[in-house]
N, C-alpha and C. Protein backbone atom coordinates (compact mmCIF):
# COMPACT_ATOMS: atom_id res chain seq x y z
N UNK A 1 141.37 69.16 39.87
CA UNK A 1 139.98 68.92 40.21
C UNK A 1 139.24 70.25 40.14
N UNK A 2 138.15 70.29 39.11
CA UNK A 2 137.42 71.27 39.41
C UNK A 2 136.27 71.91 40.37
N UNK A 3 135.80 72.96 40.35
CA UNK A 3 134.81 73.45 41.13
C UNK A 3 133.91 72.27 41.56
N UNK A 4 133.16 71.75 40.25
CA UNK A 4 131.78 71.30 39.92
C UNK A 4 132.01 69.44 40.61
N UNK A 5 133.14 69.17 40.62
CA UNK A 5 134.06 67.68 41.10
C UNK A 5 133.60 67.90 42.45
N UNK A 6 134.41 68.69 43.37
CA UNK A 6 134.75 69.03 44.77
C UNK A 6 133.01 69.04 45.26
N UNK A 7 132.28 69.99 44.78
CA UNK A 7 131.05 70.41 44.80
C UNK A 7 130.30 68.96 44.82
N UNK A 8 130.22 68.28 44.11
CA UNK A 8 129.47 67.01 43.49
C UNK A 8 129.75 65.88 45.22
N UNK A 9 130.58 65.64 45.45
CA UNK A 9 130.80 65.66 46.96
C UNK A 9 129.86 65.50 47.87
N UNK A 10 129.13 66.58 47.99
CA UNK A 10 128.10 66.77 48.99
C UNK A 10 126.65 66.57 48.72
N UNK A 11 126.58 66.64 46.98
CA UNK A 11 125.09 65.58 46.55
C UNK A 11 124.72 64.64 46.80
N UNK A 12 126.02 63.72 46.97
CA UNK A 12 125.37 61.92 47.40
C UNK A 12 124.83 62.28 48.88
N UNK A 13 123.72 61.69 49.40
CA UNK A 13 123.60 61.72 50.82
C UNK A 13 123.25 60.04 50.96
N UNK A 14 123.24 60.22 52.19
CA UNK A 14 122.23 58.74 52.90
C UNK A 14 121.15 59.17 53.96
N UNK A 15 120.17 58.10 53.83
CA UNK A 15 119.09 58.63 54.63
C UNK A 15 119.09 57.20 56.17
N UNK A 16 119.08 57.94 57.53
CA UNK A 16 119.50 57.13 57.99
C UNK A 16 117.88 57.52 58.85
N UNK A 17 116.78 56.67 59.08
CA UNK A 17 115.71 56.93 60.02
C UNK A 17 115.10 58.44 59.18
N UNK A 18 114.94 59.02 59.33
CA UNK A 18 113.68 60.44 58.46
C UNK A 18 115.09 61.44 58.42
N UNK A 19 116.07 61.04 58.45
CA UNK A 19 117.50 62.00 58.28
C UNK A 19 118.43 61.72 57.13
N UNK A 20 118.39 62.62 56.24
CA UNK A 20 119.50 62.74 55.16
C UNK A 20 120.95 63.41 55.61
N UNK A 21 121.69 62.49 55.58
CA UNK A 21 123.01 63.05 55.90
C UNK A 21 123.91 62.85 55.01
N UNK A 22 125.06 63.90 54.50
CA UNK A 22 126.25 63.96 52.87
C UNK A 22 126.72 62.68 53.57
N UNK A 23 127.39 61.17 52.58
CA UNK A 23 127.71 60.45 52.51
C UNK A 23 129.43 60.99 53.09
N UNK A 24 129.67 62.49 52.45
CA UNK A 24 131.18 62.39 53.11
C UNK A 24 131.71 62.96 54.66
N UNK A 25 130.33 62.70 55.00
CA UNK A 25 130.39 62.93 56.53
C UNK A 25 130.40 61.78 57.12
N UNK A 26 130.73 60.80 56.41
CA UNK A 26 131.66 59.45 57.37
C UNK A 26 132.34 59.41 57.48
N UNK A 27 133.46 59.84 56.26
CA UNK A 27 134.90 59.94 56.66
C UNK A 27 135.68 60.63 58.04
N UNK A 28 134.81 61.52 58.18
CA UNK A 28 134.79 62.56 59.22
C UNK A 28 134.96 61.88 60.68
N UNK A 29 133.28 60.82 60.62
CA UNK A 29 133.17 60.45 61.80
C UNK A 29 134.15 59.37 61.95
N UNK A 30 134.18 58.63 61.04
CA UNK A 30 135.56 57.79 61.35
C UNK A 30 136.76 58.08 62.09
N UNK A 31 137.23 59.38 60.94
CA UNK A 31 138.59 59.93 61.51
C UNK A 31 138.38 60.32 63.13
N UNK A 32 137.34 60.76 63.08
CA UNK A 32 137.07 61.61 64.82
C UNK A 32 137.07 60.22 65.47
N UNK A 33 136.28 59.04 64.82
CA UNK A 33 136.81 58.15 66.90
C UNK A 33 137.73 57.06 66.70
N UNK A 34 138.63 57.35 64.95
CA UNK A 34 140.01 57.10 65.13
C UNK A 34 141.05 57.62 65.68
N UNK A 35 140.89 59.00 65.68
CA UNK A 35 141.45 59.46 66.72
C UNK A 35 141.45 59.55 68.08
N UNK A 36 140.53 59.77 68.46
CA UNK A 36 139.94 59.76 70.19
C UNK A 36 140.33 58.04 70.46
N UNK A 37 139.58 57.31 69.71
CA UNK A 37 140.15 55.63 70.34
C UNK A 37 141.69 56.09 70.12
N UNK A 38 142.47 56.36 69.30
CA UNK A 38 144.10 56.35 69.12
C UNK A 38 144.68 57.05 70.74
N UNK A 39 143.88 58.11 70.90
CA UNK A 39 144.22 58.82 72.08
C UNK A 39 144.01 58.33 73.01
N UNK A 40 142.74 57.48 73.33
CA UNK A 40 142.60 56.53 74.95
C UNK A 40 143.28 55.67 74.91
N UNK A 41 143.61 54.65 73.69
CA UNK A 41 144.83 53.58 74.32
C UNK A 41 146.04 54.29 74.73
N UNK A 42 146.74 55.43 74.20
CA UNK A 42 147.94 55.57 74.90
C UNK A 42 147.72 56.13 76.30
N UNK A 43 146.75 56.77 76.75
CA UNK A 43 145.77 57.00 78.14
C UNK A 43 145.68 55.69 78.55
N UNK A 44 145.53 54.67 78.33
CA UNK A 44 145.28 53.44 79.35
C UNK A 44 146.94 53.48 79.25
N UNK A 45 147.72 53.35 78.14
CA UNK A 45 149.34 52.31 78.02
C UNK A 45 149.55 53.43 79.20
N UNK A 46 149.45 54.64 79.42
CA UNK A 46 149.98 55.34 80.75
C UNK A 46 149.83 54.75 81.68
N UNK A 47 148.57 54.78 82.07
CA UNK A 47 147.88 54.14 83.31
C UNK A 47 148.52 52.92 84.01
N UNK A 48 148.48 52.21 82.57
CA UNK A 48 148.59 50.77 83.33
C UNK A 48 149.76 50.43 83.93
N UNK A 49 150.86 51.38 82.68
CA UNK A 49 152.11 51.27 83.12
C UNK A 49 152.57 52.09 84.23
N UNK A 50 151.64 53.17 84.83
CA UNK A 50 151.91 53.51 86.66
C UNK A 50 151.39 53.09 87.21
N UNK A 51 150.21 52.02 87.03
CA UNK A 51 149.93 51.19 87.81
C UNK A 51 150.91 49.97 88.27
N UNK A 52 151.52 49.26 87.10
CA UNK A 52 152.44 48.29 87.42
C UNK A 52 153.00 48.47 88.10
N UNK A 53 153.90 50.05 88.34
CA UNK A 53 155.07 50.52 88.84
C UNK A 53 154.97 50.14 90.18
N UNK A 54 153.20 51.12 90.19
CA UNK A 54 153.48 50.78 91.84
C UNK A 54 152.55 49.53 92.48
N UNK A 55 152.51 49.33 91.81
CA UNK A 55 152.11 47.30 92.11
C UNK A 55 153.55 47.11 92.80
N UNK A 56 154.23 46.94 91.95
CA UNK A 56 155.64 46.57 91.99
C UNK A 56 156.57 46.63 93.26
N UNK A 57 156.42 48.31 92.78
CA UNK A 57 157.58 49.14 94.02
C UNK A 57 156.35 49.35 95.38
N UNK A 58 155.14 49.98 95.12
CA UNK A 58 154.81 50.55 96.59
C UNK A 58 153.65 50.04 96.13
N UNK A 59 153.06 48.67 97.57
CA UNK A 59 151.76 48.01 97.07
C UNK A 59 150.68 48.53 97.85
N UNK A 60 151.98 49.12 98.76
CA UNK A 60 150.76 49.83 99.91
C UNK A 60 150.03 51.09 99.53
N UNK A 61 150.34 51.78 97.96
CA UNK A 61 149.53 52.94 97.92
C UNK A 61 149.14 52.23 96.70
N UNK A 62 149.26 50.77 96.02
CA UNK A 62 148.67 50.06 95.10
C UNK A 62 147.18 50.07 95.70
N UNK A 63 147.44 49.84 96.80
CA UNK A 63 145.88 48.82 97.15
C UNK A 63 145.11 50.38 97.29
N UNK A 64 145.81 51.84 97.52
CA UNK A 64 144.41 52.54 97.84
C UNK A 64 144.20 53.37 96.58
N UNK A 65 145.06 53.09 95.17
CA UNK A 65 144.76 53.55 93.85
C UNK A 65 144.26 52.46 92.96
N UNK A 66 143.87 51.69 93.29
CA UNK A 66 143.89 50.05 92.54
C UNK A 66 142.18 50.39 92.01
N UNK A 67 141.65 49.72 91.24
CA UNK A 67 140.43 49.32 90.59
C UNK A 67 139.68 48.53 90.93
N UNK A 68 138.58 48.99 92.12
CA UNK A 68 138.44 47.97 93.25
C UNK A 68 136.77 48.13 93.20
N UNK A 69 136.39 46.63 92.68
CA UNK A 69 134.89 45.91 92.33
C UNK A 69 134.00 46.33 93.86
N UNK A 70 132.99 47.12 93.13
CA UNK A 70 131.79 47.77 94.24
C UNK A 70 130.67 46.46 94.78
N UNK A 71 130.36 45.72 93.73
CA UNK A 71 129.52 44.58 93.93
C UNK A 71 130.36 43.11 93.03
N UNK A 72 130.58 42.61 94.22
CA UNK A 72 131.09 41.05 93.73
C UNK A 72 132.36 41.19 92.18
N UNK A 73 131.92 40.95 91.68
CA UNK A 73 133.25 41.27 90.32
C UNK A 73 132.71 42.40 89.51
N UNK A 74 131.77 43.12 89.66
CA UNK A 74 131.52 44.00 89.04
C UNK A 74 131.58 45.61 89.68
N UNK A 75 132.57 46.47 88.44
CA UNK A 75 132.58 47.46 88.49
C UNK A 75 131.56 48.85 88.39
N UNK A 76 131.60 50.15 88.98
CA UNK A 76 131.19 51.02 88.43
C UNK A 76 131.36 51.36 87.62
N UNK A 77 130.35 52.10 87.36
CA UNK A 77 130.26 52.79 85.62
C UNK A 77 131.32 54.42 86.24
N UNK A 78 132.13 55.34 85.30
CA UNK A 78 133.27 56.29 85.41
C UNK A 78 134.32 56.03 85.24
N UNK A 79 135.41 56.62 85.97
CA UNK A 79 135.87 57.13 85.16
C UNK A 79 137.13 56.22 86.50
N UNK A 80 137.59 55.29 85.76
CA UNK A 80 137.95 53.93 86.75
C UNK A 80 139.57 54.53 87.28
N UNK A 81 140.37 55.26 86.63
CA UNK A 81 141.28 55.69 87.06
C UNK A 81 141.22 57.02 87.67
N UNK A 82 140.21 57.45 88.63
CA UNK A 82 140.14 58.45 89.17
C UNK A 82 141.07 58.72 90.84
N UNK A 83 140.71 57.08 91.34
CA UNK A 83 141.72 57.59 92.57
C UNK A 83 143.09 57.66 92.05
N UNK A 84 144.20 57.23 90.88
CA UNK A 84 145.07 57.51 90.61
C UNK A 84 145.35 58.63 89.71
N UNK A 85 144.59 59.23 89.54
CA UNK A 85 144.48 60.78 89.11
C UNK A 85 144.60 62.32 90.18
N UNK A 86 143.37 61.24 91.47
CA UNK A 86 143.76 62.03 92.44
C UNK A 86 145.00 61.91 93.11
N UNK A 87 145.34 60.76 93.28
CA UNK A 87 146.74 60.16 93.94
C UNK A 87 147.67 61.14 93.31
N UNK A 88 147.80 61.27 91.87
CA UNK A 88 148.65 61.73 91.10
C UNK A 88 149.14 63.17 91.47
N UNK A 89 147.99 64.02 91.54
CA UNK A 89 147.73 65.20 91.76
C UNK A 89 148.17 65.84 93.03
N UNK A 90 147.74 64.95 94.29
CA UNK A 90 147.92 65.51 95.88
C UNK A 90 148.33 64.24 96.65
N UNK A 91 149.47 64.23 96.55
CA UNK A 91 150.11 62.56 97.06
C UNK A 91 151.35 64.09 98.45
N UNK A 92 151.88 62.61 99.04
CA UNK A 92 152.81 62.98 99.87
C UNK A 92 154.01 62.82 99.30
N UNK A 93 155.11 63.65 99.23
CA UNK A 93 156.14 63.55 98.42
C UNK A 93 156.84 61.89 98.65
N UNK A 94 157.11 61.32 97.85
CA UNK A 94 157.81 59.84 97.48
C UNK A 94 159.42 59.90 97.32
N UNK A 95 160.51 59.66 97.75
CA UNK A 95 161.90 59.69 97.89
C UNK A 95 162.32 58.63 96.74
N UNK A 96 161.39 58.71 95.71
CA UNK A 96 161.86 57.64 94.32
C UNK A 96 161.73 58.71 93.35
N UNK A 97 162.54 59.37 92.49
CA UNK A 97 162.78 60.36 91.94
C UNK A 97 161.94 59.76 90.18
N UNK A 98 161.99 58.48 90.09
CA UNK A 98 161.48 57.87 88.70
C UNK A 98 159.85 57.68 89.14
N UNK A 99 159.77 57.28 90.19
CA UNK A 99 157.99 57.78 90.17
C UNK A 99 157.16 59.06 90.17
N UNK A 100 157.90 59.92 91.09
CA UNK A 100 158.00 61.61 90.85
C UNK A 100 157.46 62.35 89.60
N UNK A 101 158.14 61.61 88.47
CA UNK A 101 158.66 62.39 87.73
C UNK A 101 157.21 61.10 86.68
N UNK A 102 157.30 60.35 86.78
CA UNK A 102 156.26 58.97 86.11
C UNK A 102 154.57 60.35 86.81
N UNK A 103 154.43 60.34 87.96
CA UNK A 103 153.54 61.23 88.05
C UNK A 103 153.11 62.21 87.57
N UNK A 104 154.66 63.25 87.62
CA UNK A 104 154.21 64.60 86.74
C UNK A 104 153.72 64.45 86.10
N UNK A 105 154.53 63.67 84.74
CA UNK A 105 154.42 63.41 83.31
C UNK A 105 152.61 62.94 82.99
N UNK A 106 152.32 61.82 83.96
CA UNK A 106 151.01 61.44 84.38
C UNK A 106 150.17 62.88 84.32
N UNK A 107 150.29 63.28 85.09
CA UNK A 107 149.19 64.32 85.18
C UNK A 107 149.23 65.39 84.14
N UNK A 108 150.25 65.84 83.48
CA UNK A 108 150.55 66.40 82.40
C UNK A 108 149.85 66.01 81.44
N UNK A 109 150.12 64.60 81.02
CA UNK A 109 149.43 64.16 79.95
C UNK A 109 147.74 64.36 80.13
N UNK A 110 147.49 63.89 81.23
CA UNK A 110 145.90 64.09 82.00
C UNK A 110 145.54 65.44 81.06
N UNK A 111 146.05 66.00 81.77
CA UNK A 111 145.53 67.50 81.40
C UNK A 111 145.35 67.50 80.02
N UNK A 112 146.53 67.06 78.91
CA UNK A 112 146.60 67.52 77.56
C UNK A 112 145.95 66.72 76.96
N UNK A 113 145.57 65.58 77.23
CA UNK A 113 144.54 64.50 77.19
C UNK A 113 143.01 65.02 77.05
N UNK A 114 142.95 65.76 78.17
CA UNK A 114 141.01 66.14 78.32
C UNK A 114 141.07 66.96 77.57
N UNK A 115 142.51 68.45 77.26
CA UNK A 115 142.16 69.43 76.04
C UNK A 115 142.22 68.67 74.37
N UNK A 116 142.84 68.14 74.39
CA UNK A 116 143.20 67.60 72.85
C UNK A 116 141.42 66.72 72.36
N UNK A 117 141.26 65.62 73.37
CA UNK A 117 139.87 65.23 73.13
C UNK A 117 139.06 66.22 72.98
N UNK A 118 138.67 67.17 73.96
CA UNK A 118 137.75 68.16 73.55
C UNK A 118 138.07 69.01 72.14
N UNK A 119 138.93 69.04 72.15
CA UNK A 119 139.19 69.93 70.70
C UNK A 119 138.84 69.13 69.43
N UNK A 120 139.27 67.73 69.63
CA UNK A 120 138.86 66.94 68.17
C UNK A 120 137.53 66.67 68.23
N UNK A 121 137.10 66.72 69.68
CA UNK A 121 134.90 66.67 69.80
C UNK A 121 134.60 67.91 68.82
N UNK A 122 134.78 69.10 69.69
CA UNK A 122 134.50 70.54 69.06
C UNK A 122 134.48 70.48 67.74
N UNK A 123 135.92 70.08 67.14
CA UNK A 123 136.20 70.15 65.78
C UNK A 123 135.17 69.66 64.67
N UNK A 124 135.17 68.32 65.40
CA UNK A 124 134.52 67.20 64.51
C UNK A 124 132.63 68.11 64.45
N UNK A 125 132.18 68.11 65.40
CA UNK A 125 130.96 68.61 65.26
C UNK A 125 131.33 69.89 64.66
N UNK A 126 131.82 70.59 64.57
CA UNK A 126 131.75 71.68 63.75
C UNK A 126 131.87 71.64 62.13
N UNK A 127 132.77 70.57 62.13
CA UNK A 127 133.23 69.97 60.52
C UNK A 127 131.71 69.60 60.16
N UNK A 128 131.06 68.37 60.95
CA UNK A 128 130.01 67.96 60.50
C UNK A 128 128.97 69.10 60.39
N UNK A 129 128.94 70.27 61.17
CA UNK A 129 127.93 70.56 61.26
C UNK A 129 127.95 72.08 59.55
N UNK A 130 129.24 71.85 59.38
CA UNK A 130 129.71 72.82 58.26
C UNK A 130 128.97 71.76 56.56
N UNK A 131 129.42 70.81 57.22
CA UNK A 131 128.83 69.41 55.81
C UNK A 131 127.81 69.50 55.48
N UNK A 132 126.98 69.11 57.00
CA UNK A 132 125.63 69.31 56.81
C UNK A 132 124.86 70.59 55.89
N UNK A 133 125.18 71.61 56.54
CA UNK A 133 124.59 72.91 56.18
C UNK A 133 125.17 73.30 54.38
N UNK A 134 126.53 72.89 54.12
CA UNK A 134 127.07 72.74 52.72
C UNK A 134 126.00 71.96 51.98
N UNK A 135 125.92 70.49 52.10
CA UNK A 135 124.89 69.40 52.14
C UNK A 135 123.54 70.28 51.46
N UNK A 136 122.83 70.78 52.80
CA UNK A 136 121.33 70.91 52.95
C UNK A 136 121.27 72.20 51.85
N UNK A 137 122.13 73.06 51.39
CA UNK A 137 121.83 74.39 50.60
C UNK A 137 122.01 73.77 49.58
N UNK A 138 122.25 73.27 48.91
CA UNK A 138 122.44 72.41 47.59
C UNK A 138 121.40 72.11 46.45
């Protein structure tokens, strides 16, 4: 593939409202909230699956990490697994060595979770914002 191929790329645009944007800055946005959606379902498959656990095994710290409707069946708007984030974080030690360890891992992921998303945000706007400006000198 030559120069003038690769280059040719960033001529097509689309005009979306009084904004011209390179046509191959969809691929982009795609990939970015194919990834981020790819990354929150295994963030919920965590969740749900320490939630079950302690449905299961301990209902009594179920009911004060549980997902619990502010008005009639309806929820708040945030960030819905927060008391089991906090739970996760500053709990009283538990004498079940597989929830222990279901926690760490929990909060571990937490953490590498909020850096990895931010990094593919960062990324992605920077990619786009590299397109654009490639794009607009043209």
């Amino acid at each position: 593939m030559d120069h003038l191929t690769v280059a040719s790329i960033f001529d097509k645009q689309i005009q979306i409202g009084n904004t011209k944007m390179p046509v191959v800055l969809i691929p982009v946005v795609i990939c970015l909230f194919s990834i981020i959606m790819g990354l929150n379902a295994i963030y919920l498959k965590r969740c749900n699956k320490l939630m079950s656990y302690f449905e299961r095994f301990y209902p009594e710290i179920y009911e004060q990490i549980r997902i619990k409707p502010n008005f009639g069946i309806l929820y708040s708007k945030g960030n819905k697994y927060k008391p089991l984030i906090d739970f996760a974080k500053d709990h009283e030690p538990l004498n079940d060595p597989k929830a222990e360890k279901m926690l760490a891992d929990f909060i571990e992921f937490n953490r590498r979770f909020t850096w990895m998303v931010s990094a593919f945000m960062i990324t992605g706007v920077l990619i786009s914002f590299v397109i654009v400006v490639v794009a607009s000198s043209r």
